[in-house]
N, C-alpha and C. Protein backbone atom coordinates (compact mmCIF):
# COMPACT_ATOMS: atom_id res chain seq x y z
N UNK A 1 43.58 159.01 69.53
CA UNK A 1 44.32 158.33 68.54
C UNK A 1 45.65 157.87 69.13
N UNK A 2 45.63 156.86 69.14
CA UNK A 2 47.21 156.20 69.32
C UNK A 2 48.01 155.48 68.37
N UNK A 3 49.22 156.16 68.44
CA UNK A 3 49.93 155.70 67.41
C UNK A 3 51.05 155.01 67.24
N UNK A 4 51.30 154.30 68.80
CA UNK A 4 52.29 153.09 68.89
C UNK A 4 51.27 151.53 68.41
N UNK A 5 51.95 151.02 68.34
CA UNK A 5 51.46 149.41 68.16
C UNK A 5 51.73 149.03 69.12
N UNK A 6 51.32 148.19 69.74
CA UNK A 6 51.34 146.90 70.75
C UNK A 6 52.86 146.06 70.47
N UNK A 7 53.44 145.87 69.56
CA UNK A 7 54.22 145.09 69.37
C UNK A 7 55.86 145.40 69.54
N UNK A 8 55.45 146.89 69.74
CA UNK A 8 56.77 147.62 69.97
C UNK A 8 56.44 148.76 70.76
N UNK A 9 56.82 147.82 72.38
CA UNK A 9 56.84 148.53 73.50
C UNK A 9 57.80 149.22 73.54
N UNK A 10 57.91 150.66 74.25
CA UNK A 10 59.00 151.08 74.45
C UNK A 10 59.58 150.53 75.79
N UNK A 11 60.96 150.86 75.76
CA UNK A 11 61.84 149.51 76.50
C UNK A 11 61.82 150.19 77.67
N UNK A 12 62.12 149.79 79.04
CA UNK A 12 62.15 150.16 79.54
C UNK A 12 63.90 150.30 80.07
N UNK A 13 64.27 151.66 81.13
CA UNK A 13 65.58 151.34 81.21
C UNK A 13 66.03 151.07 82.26
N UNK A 14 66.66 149.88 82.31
CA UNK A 14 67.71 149.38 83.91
C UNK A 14 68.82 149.78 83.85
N UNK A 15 69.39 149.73 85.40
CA UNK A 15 70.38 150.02 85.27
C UNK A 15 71.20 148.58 85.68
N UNK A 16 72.22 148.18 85.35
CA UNK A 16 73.22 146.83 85.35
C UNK A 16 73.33 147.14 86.92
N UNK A 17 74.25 146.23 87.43
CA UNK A 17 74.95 145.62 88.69
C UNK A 17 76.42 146.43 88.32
N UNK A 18 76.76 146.63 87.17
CA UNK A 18 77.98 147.09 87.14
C UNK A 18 78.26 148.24 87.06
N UNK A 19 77.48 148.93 86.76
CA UNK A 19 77.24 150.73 86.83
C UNK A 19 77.88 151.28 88.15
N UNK A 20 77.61 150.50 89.33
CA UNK A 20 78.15 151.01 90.71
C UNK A 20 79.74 150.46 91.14
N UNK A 21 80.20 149.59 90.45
CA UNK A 21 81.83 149.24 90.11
C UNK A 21 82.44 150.29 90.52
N UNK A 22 82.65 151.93 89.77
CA UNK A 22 83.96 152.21 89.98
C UNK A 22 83.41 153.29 90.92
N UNK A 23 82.45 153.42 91.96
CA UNK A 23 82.20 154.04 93.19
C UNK A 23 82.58 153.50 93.84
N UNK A 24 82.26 152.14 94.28
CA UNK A 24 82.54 150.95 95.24
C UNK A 24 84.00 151.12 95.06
N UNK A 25 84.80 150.86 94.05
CA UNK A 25 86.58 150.67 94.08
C UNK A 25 87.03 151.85 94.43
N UNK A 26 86.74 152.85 94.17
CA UNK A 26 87.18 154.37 94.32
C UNK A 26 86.97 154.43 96.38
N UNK A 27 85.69 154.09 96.54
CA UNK A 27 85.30 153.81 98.23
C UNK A 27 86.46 153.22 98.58
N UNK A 28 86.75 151.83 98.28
CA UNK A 28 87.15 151.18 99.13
C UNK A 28 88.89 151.52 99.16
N UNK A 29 89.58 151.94 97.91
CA UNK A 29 90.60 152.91 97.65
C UNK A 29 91.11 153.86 98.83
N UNK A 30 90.19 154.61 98.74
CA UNK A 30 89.80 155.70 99.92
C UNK A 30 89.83 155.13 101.19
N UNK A 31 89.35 154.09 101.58
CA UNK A 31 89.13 153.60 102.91
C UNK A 31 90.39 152.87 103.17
N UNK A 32 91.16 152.30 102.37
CA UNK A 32 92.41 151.47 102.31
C UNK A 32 93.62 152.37 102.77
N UNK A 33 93.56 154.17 101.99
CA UNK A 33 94.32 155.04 102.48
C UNK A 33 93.72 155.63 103.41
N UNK A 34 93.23 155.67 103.98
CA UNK A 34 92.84 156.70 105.48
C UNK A 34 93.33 155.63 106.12
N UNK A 35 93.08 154.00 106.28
CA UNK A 35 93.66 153.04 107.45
C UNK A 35 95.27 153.12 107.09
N UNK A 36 95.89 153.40 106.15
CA UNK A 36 97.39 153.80 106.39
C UNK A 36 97.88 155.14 106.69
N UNK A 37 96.74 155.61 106.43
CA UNK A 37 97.40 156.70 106.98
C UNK A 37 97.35 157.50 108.18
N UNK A 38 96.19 156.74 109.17
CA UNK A 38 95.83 156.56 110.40
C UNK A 38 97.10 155.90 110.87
N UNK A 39 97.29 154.87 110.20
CA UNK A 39 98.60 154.02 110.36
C UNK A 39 99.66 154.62 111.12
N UNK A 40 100.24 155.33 110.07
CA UNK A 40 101.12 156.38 110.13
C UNK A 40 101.01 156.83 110.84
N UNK A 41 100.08 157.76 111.33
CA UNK A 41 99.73 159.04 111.99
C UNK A 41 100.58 158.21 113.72
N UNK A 42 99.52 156.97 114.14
CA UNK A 42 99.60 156.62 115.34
C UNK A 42 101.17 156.09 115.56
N UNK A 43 101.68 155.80 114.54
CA UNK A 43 103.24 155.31 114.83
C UNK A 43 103.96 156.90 114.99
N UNK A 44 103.84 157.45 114.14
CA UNK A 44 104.67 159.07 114.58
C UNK A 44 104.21 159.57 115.77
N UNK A 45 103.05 159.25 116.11
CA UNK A 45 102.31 159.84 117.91
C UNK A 45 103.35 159.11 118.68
N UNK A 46 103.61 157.74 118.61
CA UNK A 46 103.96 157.02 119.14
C UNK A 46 106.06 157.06 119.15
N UNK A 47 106.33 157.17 118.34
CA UNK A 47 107.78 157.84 118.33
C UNK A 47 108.00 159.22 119.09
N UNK A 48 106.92 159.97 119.28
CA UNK A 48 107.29 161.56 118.93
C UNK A 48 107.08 161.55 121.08
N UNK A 49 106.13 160.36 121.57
CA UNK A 49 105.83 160.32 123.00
C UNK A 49 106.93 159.52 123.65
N UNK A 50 107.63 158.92 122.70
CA UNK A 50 108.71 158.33 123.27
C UNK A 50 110.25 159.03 122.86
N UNK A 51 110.15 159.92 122.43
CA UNK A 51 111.26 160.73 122.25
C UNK A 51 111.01 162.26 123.45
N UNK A 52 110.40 162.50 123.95
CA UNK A 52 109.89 163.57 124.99
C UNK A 52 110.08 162.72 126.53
N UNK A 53 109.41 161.65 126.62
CA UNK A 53 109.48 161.05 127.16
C UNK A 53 111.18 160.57 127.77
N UNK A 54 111.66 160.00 126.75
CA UNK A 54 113.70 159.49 126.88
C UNK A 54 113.95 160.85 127.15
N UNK A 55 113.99 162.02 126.40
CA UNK A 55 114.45 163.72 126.66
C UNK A 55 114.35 163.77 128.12
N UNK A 56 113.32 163.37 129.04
CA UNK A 56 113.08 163.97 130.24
C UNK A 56 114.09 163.41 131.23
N UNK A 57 113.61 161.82 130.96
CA UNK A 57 113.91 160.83 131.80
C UNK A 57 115.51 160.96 131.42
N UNK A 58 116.53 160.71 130.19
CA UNK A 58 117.97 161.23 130.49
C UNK A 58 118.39 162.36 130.77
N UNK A 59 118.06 163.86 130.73
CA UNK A 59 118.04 164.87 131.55
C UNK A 59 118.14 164.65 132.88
N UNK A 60 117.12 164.17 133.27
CA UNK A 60 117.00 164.01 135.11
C UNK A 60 118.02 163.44 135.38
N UNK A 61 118.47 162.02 134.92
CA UNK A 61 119.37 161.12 135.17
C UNK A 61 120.59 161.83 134.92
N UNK A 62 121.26 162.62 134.22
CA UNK A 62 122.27 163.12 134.01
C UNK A 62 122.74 164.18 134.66
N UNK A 63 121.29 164.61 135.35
CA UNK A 63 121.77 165.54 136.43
C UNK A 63 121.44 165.09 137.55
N UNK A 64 121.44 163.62 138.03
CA UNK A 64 121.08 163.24 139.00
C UNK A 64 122.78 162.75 139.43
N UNK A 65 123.01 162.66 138.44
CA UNK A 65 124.95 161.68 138.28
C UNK A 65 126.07 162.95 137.68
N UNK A 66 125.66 164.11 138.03
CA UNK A 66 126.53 165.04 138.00
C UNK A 66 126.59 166.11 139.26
N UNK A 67 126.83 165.10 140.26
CA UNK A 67 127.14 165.79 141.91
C UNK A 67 128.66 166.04 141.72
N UNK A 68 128.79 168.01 142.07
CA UNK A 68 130.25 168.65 142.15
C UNK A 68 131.12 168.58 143.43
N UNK A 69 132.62 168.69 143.06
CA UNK A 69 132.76 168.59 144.05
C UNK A 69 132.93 170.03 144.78
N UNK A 70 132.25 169.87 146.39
CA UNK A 70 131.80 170.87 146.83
C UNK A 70 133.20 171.25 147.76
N UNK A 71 133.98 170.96 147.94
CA UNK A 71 135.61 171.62 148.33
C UNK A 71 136.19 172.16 147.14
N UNK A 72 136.20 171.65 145.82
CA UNK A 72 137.17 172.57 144.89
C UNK A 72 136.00 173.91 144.23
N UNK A 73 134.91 173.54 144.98
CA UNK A 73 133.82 174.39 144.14
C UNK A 73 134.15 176.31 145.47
N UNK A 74 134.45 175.47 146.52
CA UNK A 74 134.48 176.32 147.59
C UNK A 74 135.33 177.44 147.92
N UNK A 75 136.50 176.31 147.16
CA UNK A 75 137.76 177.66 147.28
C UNK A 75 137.88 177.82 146.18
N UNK A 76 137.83 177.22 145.02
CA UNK A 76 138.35 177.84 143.41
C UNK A 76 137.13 178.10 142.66
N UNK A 77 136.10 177.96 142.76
CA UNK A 77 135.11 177.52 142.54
C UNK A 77 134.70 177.59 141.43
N UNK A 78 135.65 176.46 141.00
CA UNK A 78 135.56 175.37 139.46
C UNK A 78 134.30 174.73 140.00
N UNK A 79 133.79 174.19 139.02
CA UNK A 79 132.74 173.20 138.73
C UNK A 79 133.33 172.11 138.67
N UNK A 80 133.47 170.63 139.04
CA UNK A 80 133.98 170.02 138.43
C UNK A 80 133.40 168.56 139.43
N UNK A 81 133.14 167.28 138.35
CA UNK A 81 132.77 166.26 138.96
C UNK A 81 134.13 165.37 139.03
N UNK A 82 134.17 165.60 140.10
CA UNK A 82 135.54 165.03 141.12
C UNK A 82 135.74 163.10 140.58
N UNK A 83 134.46 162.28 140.98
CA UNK A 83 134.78 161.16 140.54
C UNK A 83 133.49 160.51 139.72
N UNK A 84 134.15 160.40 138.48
CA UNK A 84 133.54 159.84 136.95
C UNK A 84 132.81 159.10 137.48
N UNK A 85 133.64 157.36 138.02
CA UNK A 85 133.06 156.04 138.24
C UNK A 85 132.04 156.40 139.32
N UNK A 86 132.36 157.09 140.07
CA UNK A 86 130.78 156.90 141.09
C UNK A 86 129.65 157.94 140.30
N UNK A 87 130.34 158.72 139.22
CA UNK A 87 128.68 159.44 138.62
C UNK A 87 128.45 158.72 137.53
N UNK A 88 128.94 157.61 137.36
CA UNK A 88 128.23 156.44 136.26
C UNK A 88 127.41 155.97 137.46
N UNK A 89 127.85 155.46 138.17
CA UNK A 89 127.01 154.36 138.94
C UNK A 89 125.60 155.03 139.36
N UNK A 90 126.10 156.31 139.59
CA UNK A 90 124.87 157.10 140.21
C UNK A 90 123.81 157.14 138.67
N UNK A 91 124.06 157.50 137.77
CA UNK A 91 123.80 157.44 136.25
C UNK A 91 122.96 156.13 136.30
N UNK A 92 123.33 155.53 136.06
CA UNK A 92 123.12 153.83 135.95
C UNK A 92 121.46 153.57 137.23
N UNK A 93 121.81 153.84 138.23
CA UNK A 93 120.51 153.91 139.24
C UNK A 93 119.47 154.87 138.96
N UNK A 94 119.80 156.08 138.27
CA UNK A 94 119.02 157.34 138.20
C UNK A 94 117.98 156.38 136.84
N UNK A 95 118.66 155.52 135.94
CA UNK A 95 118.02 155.64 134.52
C UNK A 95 117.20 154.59 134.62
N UNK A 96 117.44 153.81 135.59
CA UNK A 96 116.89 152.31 135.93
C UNK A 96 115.51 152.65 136.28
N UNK A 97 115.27 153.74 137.32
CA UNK A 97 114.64 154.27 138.21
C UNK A 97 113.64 154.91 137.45
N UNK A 98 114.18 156.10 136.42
CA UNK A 98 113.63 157.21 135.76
C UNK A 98 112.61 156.26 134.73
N UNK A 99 113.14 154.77 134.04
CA UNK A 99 112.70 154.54 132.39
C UNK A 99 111.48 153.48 133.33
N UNK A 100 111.55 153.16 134.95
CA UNK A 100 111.23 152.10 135.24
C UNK A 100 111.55 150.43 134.69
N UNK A 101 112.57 150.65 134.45
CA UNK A 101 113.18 149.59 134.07
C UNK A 101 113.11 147.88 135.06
N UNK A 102 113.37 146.57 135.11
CA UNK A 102 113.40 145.54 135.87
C UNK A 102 114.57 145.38 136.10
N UNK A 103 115.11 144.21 137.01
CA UNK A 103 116.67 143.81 137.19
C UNK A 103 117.21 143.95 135.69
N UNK A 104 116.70 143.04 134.71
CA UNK A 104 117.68 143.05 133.12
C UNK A 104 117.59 144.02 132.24
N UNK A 105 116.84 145.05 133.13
CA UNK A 105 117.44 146.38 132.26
C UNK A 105 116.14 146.48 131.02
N UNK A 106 115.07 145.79 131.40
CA UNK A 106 114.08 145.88 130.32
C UNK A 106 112.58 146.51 130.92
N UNK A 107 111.99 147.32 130.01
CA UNK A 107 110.93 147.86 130.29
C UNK A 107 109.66 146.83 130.99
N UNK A 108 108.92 146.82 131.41
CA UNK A 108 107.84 146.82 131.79
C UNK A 108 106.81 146.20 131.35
N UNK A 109 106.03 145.26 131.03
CA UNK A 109 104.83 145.24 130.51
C UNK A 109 103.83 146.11 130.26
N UNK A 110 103.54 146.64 128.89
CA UNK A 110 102.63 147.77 128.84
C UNK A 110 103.31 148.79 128.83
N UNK A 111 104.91 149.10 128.71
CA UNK A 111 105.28 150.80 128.89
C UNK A 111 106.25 150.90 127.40
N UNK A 112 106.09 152.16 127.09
CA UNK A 112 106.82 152.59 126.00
C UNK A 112 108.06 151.59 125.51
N UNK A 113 108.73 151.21 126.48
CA UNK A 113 110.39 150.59 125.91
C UNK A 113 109.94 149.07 126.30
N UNK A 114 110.03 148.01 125.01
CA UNK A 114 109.87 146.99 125.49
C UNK A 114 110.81 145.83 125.83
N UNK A 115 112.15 146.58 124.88
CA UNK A 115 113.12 145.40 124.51
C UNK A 115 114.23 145.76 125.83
N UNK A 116 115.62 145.28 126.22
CA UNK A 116 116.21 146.14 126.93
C UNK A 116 116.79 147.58 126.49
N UNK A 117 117.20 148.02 127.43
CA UNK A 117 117.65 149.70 127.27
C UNK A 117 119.43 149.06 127.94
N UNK A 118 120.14 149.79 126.70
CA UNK A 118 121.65 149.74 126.74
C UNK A 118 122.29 151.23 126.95
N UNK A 119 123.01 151.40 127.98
CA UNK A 119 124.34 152.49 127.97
C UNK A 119 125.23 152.59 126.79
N UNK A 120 124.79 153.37 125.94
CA UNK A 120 125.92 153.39 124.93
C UNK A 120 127.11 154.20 124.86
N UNK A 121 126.79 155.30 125.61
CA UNK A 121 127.59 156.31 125.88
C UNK A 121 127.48 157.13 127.53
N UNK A 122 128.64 157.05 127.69
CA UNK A 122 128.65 158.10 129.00
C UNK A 122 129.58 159.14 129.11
N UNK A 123 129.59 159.90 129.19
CA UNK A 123 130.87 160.62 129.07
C UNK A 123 130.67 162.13 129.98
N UNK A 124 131.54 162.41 130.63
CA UNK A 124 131.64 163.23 131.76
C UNK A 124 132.90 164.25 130.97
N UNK A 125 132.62 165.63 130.91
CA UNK A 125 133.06 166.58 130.43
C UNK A 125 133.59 167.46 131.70
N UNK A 126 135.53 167.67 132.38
CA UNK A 126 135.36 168.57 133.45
C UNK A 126 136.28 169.40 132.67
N UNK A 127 135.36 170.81 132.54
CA UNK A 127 136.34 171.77 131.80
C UNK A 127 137.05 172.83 133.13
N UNK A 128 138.03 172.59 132.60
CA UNK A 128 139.22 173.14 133.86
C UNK A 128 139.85 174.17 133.15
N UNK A 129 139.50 175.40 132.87
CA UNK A 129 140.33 177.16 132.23
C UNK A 129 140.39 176.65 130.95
N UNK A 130 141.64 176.13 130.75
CA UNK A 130 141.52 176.31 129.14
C UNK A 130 141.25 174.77 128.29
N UNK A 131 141.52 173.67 129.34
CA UNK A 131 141.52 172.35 128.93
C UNK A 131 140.17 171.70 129.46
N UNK A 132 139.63 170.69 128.84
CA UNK A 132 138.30 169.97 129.22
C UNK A 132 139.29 168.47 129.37
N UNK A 133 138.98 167.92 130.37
CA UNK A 133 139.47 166.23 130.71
C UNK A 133 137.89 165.50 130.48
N UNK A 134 138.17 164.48 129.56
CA UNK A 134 136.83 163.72 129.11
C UNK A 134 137.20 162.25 129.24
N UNK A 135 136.12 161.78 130.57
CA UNK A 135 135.98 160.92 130.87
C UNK A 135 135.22 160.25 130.59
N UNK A 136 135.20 158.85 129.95
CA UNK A 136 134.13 158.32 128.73
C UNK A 136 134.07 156.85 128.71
N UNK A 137 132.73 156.18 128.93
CA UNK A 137 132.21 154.95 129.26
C UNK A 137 131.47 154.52 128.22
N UNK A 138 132.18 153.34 127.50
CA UNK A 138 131.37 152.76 126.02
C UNK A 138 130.37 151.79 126.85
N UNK A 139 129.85 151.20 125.95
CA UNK A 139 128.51 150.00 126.21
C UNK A 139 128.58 149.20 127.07
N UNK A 140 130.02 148.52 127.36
CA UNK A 140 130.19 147.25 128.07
C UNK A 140 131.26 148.05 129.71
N UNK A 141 131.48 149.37 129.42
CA UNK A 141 131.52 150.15 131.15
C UNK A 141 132.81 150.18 130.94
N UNK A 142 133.59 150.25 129.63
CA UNK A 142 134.93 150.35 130.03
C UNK A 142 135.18 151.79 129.78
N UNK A 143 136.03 152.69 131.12
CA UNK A 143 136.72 154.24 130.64
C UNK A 143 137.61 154.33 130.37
N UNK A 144 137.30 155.31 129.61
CA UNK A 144 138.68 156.11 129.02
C UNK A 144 138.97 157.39 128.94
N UNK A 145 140.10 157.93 129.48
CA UNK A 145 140.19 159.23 129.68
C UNK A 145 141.29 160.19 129.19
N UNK A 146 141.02 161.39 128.70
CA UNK A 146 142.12 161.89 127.75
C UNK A 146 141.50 163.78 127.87
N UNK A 147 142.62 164.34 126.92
CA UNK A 147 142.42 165.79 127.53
C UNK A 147 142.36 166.57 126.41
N UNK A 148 141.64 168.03 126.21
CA UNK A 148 141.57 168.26 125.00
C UNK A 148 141.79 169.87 125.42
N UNK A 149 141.44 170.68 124.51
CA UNK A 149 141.59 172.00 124.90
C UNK A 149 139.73 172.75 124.52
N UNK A 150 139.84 174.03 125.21
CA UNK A 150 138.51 174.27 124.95
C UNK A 150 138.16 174.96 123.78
N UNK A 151 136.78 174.65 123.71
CA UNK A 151 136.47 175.60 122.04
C UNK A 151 136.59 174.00 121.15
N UNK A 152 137.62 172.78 120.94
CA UNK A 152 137.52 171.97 120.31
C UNK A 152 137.21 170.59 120.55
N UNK A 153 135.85 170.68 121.55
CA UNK A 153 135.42 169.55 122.32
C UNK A 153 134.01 169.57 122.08
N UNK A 154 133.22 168.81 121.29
CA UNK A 154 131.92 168.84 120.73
C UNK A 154 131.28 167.31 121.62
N UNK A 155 129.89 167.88 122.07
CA UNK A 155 129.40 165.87 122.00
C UNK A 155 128.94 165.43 120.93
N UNK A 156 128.70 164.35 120.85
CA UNK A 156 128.46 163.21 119.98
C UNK A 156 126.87 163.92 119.34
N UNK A 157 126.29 164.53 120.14
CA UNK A 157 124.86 165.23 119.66
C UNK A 157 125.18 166.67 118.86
N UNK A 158 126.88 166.88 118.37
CA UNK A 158 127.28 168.49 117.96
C UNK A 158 127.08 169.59 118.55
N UNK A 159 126.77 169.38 119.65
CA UNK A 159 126.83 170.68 120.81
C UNK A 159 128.27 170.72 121.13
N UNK A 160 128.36 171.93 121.40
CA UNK A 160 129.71 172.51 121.69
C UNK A 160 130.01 172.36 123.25
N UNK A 161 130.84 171.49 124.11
CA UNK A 161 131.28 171.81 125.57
C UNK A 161 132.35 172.94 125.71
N UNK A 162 131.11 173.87 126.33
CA UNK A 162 131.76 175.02 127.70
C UNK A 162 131.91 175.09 128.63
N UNK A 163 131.43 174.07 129.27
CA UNK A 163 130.98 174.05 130.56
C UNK A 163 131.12 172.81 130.83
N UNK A 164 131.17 172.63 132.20
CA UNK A 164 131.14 171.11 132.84
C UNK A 164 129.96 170.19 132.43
N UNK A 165 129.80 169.17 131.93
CA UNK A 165 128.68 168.85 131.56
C UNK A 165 128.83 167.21 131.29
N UNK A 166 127.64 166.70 131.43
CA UNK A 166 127.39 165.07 130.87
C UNK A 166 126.76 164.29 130.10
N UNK A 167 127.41 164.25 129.14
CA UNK A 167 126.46 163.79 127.95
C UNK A 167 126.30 162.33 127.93
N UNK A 168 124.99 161.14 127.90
CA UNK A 168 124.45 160.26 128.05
C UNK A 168 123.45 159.81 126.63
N UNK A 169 123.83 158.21 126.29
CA UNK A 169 123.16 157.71 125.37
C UNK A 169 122.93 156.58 125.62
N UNK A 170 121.51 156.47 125.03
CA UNK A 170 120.72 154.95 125.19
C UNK A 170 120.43 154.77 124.25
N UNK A 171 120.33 153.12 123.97
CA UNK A 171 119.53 152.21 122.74
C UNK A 171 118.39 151.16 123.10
N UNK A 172 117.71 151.04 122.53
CA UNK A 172 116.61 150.46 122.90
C UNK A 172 115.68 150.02 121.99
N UNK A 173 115.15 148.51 121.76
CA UNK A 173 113.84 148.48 120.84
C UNK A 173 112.57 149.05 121.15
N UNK A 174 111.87 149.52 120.43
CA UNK A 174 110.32 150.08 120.17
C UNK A 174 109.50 149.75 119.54
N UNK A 175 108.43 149.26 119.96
CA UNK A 175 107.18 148.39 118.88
C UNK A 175 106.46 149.64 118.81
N UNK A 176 105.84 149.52 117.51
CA UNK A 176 104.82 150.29 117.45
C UNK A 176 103.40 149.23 116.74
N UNK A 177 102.79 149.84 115.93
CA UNK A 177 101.87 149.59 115.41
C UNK A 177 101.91 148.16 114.27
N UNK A 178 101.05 147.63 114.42
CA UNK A 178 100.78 146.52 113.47
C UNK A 178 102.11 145.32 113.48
N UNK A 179 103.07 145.15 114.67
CA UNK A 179 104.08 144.89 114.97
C UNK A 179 105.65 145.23 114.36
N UNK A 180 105.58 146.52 113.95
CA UNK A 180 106.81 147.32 113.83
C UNK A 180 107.23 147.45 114.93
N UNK A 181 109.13 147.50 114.63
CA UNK A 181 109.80 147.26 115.98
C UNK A 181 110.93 147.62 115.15
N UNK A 182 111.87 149.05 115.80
CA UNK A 182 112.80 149.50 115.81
C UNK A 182 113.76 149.81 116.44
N UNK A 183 114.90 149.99 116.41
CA UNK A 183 116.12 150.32 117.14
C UNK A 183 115.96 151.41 117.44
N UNK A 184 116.36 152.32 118.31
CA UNK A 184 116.23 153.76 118.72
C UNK A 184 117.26 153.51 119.37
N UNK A 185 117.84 155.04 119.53
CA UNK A 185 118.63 155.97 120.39
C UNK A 185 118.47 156.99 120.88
N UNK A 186 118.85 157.04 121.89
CA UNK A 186 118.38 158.88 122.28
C UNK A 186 119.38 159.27 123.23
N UNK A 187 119.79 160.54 122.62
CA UNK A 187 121.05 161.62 123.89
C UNK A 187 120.76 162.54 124.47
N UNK A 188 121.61 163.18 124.98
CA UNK A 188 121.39 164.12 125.81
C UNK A 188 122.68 165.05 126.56
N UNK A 189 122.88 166.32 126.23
CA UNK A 189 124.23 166.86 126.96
C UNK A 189 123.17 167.51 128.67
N UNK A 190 123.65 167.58 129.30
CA UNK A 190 123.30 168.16 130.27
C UNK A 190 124.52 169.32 130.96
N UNK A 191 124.56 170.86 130.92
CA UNK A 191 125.72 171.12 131.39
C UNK A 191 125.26 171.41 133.18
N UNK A 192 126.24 171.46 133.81
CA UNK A 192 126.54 172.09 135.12
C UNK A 192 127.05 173.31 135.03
N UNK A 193 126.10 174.61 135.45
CA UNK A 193 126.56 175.98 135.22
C UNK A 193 126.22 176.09 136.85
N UNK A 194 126.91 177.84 137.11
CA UNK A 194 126.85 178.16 137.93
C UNK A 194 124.84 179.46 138.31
């Protein structure tokens, strides 16, 4: 015995084209934030290799341009870098050398620093008993020199000078990702201990 009619099929059920809408948007949502935030990720890789990187390379250089002099070291034996202008110059060759830099002072094709790299700071710390004499080279190489007492002589990075020491700063543009391009700086105290 059957007890439908012919005339009233039961329906059958589809499903629309639009049912899969808010998977697809939710997907592609999802896929929109992982590519920024991959984004991200590779620009902070990319800051964090060029900040280790400047750390090393002005270190070296700052102790490449802090030669003592070896007569007052001999008989008094202060620490002390005898002449500023030739441990800029020495400075100046060490960083050229260290960042691989060209004649205009600009990075490389293909290397971390693309724009030029500027001296912003130089400054040569000779602490003599109770007074530090600070000898100090702005951007364009002009010094200036003046005298302070110890205990109230900080660098520009808030480290405290105790010691003979040379603190060094650079500026420089940095591309990163998707053509971001920033200004940077980076310092560095270096002391001369015994």
């Amino acid at each position: 015995m059957i007890l439908r009619k012919r005339g009233y099929l039961r329906r059958s059920i589809r499903l629309r084209a639009a049912s899969g809408q808010a998977g697809w948007s939710a997907g592609l949502f999802l896929l929109l934030f992982l590519a920024v935030f991959l984004q991200v990720c590779i620009q902070m890789e990319i800051y964090r290799t060029t900040a280790l990187y400047l750390e090393d390379a002005l270190a070296a250089s700052g102790l490449a341009s802090a030669v003592i002099d070896v007569e007052e070291y001999g008989i008094s034996h202060r620490i002390l870098i005898d002449d500023p202008e030739e441990a800029y110059r020495r400075y100046q060759w060490a960083v050229k050398g260290n960042l691989n830099l060209d004649e205009t002072w600009e990075g490389k094709a293909g290397s971390i620093l693309q724009g030029p790299v500027r001296i912003t700071n130089y400054t040569v710390y000779n602490v003599w008993e109770d007074s530090v004499i600070i000898y100090s080279y702005d951007e364009a190489g002009q010094a200036t020199k003046r005298q302070d007492f110890s205990g109230n002589v900080t660098a520009p990075n808030g480290k405290a000078v105790e010691a003979t020491s040379v603190y060094s700063e650079i500026s420089f543009r940095i591309k990163g990702v998707l053509g971001t391009e920033v200004e940077a700086r980076k310092g560095c105290l270096v002391d001369v201990v015994r």
